[in-house]
PDB file of N, CA and C in Angstrom:
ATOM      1  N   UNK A   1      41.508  61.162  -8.063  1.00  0.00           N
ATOM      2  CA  UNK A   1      42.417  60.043  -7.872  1.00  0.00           C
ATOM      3  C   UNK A   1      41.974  59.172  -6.694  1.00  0.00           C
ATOM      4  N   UNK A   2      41.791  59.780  -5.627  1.00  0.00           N
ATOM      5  CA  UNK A   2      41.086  59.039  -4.057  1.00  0.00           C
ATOM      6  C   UNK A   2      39.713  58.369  -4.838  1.00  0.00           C
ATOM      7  N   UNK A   3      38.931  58.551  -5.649  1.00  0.00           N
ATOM      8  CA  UNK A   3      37.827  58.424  -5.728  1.00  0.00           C
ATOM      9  C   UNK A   3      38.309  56.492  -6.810  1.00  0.00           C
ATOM     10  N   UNK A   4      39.350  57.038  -7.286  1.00  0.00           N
ATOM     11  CA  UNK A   4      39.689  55.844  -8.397  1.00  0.00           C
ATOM     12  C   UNK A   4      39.778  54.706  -7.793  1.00  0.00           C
ATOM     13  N   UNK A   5      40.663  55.226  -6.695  1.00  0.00           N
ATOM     14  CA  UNK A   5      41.692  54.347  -5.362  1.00  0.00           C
ATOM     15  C   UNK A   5      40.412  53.225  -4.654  1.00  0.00           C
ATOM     16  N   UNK A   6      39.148  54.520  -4.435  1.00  0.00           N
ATOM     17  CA  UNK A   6      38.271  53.762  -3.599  1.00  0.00           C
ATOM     18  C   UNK A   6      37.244  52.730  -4.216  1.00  0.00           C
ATOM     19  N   UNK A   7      37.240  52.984  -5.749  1.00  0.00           N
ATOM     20  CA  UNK A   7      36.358  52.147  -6.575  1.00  0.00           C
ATOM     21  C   UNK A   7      37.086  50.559  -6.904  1.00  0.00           C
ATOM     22  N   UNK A   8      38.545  51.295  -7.070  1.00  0.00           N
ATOM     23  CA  UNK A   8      39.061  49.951  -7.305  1.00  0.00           C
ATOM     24  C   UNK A   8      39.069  49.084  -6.219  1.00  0.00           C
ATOM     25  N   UNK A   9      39.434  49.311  -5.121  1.00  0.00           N
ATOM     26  CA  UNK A   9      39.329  48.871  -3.277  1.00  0.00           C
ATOM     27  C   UNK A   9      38.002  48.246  -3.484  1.00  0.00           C
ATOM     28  N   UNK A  10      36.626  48.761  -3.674  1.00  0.00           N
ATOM     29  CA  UNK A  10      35.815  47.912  -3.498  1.00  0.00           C
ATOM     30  C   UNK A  10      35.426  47.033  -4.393  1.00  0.00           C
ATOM     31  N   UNK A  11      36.130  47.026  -5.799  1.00  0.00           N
ATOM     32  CA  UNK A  11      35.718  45.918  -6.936  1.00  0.00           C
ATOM     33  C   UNK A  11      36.780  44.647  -6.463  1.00  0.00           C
ATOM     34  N   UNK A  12      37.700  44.905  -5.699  1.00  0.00           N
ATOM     35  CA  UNK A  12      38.089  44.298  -5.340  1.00  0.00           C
ATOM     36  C   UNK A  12      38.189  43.291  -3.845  1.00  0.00           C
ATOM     37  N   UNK A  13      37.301  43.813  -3.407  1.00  0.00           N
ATOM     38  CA  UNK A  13      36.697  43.240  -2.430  1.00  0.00           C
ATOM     39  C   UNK A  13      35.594  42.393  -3.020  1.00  0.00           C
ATOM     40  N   UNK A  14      34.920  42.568  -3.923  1.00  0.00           N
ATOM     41  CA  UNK A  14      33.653  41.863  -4.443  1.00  0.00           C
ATOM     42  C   UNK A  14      34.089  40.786  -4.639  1.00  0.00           C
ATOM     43  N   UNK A  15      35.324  41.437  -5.409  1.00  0.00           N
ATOM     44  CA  UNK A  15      36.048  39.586  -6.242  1.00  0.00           C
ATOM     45  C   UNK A  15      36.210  38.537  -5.313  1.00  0.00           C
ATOM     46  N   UNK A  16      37.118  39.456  -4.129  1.00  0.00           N
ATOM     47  CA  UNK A  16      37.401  38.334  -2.820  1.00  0.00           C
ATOM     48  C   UNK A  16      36.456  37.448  -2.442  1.00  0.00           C
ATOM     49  N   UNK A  17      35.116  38.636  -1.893  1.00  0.00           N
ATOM     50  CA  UNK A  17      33.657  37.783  -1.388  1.00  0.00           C
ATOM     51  C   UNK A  17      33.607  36.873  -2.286  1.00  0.00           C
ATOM     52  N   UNK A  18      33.597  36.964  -3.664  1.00  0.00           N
ATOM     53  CA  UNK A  18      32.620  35.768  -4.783  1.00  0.00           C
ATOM     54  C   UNK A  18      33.632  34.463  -4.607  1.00  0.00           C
ATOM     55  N   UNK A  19      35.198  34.791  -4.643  1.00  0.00           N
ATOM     56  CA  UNK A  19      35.919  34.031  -4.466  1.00  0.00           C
ATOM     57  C   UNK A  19      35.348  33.187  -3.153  1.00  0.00           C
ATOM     58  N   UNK A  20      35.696  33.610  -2.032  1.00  0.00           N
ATOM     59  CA  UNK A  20      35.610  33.272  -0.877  1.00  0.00           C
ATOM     60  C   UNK A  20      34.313  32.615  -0.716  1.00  0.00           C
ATOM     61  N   UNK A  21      33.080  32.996  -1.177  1.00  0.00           N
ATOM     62  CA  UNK A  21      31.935  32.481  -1.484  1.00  0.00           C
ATOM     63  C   UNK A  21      31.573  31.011  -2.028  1.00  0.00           C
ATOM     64  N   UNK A  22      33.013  30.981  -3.209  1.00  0.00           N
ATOM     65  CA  UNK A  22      33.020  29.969  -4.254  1.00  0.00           C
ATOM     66  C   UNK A  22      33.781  28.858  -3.005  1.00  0.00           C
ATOM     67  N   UNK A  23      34.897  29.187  -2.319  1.00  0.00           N
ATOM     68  CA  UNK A  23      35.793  28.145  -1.927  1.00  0.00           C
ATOM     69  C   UNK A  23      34.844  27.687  -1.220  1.00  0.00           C
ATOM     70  N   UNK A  24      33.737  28.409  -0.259  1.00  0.00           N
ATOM     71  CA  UNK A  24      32.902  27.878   0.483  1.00  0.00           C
ATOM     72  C   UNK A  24      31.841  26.731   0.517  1.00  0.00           C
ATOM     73  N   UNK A  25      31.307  27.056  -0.671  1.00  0.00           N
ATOM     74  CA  UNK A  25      30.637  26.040  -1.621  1.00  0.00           C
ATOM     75  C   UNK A  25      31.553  24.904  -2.041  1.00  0.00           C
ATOM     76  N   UNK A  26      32.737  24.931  -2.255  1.00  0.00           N
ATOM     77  CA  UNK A  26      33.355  23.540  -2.475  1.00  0.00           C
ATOM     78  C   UNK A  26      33.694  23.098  -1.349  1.00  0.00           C
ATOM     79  N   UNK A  27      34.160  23.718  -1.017  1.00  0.00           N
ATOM     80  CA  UNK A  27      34.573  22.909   0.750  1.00  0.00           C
ATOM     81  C   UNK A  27      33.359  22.142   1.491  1.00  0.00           C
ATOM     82  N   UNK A  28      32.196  22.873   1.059  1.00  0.00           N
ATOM     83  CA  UNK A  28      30.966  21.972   1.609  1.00  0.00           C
ATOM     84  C   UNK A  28      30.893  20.486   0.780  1.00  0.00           C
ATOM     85  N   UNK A  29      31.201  20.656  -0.478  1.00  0.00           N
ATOM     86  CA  UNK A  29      30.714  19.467  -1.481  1.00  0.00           C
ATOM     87  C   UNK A  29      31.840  18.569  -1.219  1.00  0.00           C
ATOM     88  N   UNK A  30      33.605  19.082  -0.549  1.00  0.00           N
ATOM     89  CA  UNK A  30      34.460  18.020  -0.425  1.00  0.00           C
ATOM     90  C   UNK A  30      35.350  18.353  -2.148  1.00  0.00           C
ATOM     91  N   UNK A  31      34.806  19.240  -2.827  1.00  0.00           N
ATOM     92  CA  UNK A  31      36.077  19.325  -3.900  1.00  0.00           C
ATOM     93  C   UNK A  31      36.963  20.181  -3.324  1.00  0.00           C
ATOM     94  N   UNK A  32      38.285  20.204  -4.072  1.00  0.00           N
ATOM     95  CA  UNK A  32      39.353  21.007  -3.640  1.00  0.00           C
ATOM     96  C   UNK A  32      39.414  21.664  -4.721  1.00  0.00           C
ATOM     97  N   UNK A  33      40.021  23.247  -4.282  1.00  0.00           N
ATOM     98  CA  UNK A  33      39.703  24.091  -4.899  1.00  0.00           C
ATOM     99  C   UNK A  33      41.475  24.265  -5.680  1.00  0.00           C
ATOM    100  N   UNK A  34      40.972  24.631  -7.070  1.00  0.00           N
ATOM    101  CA  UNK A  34      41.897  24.581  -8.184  1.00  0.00           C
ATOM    102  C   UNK A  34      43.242  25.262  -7.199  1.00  0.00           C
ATOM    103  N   UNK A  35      44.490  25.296  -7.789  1.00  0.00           N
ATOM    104  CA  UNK A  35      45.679  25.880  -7.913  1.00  0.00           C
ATOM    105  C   UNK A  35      45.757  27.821  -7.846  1.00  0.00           C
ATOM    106  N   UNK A  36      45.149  27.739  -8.615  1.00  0.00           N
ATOM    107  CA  UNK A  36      45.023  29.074  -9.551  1.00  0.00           C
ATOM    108  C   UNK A  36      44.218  30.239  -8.520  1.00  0.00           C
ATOM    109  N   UNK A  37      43.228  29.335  -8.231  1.00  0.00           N
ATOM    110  CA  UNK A  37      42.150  30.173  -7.305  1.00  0.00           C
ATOM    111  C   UNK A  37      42.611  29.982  -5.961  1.00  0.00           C
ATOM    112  N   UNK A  38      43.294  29.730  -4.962  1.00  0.00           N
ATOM    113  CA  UNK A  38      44.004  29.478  -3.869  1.00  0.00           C
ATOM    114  C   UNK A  38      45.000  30.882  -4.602  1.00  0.00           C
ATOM    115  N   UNK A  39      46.361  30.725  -4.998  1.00  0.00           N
ATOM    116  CA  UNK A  39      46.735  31.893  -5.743  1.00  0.00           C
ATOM    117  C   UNK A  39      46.257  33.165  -5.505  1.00  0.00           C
ATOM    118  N   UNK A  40      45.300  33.052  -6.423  1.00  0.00           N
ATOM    119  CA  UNK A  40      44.584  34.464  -6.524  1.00  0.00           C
ATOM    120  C   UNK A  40      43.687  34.859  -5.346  1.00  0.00           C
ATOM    121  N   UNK A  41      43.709  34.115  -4.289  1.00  0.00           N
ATOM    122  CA  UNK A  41      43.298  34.588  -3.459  1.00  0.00           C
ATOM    123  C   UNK A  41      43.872  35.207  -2.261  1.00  0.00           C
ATOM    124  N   UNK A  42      45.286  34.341  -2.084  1.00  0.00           N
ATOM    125  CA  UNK A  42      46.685  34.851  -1.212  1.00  0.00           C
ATOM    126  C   UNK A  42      46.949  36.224  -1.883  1.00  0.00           C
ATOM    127  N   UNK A  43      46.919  36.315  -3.174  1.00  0.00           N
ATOM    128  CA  UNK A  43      47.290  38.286  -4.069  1.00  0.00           C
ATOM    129  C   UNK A  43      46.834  38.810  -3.871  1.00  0.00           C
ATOM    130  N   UNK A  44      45.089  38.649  -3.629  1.00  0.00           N
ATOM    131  CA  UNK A  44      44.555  39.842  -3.656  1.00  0.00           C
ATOM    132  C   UNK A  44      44.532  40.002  -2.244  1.00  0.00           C
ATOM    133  N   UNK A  45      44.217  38.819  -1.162  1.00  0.00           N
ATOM    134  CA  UNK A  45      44.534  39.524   0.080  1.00  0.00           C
ATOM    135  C   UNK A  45      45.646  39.699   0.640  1.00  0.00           C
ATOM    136  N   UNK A  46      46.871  39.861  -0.288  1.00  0.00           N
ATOM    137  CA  UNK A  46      47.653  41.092   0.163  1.00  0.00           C
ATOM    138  C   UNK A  46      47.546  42.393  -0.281  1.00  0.00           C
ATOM    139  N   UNK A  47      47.328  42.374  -1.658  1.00  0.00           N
ATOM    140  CA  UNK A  47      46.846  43.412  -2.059  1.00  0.00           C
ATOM    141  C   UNK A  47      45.866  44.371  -1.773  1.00  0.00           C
ATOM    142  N   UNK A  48      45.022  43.849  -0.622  1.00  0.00           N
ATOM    143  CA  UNK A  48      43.833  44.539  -0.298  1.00  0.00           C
ATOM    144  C   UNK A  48      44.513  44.705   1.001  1.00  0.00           C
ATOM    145  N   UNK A  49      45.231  44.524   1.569  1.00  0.00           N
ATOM    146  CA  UNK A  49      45.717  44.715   3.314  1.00  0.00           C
ATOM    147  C   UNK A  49      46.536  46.014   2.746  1.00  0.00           C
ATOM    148  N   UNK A  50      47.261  46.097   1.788  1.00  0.00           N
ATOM    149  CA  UNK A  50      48.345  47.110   1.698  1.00  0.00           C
ATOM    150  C   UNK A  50      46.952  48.120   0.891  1.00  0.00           C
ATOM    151  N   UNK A  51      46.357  48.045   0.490  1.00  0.00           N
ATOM    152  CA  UNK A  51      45.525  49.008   0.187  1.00  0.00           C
ATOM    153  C   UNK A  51      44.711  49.652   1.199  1.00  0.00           C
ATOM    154  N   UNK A  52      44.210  48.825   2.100  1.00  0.00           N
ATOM    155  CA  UNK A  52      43.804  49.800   2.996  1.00  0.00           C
ATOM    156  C   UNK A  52      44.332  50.306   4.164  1.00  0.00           C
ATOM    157  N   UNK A  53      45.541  50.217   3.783  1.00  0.00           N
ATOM    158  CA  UNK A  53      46.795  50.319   4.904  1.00  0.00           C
ATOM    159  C   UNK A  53      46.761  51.711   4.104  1.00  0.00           C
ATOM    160  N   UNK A  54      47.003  51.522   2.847  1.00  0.00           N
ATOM    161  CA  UNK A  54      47.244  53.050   2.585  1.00  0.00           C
ATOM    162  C   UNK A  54      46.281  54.299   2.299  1.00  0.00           C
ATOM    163  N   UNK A  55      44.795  52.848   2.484  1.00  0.00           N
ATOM    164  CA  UNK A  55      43.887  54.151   2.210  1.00  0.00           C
ATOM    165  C   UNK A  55      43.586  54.957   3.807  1.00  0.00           C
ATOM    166  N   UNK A  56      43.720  54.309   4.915  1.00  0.00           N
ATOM    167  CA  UNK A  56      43.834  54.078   6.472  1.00  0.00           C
ATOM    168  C   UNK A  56      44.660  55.667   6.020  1.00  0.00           C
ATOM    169  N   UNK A  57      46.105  55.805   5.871  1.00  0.00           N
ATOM    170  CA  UNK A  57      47.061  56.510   6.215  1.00  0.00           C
ATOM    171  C   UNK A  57      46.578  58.132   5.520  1.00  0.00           C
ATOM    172  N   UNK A  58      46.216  57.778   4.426  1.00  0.00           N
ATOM    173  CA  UNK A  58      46.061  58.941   3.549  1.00  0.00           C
ATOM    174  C   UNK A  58      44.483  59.190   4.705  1.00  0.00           C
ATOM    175  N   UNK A  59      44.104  58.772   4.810  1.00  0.00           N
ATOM    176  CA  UNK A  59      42.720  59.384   5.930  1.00  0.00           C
ATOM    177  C   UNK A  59      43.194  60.224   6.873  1.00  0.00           C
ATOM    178  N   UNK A  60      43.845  59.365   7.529  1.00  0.00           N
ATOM    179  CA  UNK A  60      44.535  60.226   8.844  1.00  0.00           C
ATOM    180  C   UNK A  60      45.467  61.611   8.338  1.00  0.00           C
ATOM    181  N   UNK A  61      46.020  61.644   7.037  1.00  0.00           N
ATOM    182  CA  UNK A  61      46.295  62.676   6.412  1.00  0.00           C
ATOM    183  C   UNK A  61      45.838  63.692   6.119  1.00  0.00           C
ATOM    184  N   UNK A  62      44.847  63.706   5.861  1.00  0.00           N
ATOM    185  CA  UNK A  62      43.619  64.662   5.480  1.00  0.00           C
ATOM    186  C   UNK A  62      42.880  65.090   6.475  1.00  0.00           C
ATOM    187  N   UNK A  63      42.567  64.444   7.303  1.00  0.00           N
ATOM    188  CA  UNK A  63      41.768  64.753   8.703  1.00  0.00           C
ATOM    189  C   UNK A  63      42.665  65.187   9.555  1.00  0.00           C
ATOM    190  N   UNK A  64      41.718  66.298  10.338  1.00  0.00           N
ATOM    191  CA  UNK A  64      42.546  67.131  11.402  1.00  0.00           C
ATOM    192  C   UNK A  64      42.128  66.503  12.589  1.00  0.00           C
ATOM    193  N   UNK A  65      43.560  65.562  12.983  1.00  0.00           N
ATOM    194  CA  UNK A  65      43.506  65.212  14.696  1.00  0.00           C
ATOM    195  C   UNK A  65      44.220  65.814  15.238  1.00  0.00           C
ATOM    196  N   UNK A  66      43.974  66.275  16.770  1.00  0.00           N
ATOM    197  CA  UNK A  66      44.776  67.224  17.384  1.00  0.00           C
ATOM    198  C   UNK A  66      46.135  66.263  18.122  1.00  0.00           C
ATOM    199  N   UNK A  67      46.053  64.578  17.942  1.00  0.00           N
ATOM    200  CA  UNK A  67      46.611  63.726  19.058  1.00  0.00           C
ATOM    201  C   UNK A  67      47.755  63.314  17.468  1.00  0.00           C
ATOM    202  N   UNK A  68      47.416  63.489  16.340  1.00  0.00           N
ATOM    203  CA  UNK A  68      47.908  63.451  15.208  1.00  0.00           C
ATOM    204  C   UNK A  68      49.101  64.223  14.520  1.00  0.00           C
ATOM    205  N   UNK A  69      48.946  65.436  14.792  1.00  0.00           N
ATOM    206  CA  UNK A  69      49.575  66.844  14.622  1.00  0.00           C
ATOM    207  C   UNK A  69      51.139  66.946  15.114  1.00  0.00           C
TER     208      UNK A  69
END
């Protein structure tokens, strides 16, 4: 299941980069970037903050800290 958690976490980071990649390239040329893709880019970076918020927590779960305990 952790292993699912972590594949999806990073396909989803890819998307962000290509996204983020793409707005970059228009912002240089002076187009504005669609509706849709602004959108989908506010979702997934929430979606990716609460994901590694929880992948963060479940770490510290599993690992033995003595300042943790």
């Amino acid at each position: 299941m952790v292993v699912f958690v972590v594949v999806v976490f990073l396909v989803l980071v890819v998307v962000i980069l290509l996204v983020l990649n793409c707005a970059q390239l228009q912002k240089r040329s002076k187009v504005r970037l669609p509706g849709f893709l602004v959108g989908l880019m506010v979702i997934l970076d929430g979606f990716c903050n609460s994901l590694a918020q929880d992948l963060f927590l479940l770490l510290l779960r599993h690992l033995e800290f003595g300042f943790w305990r």
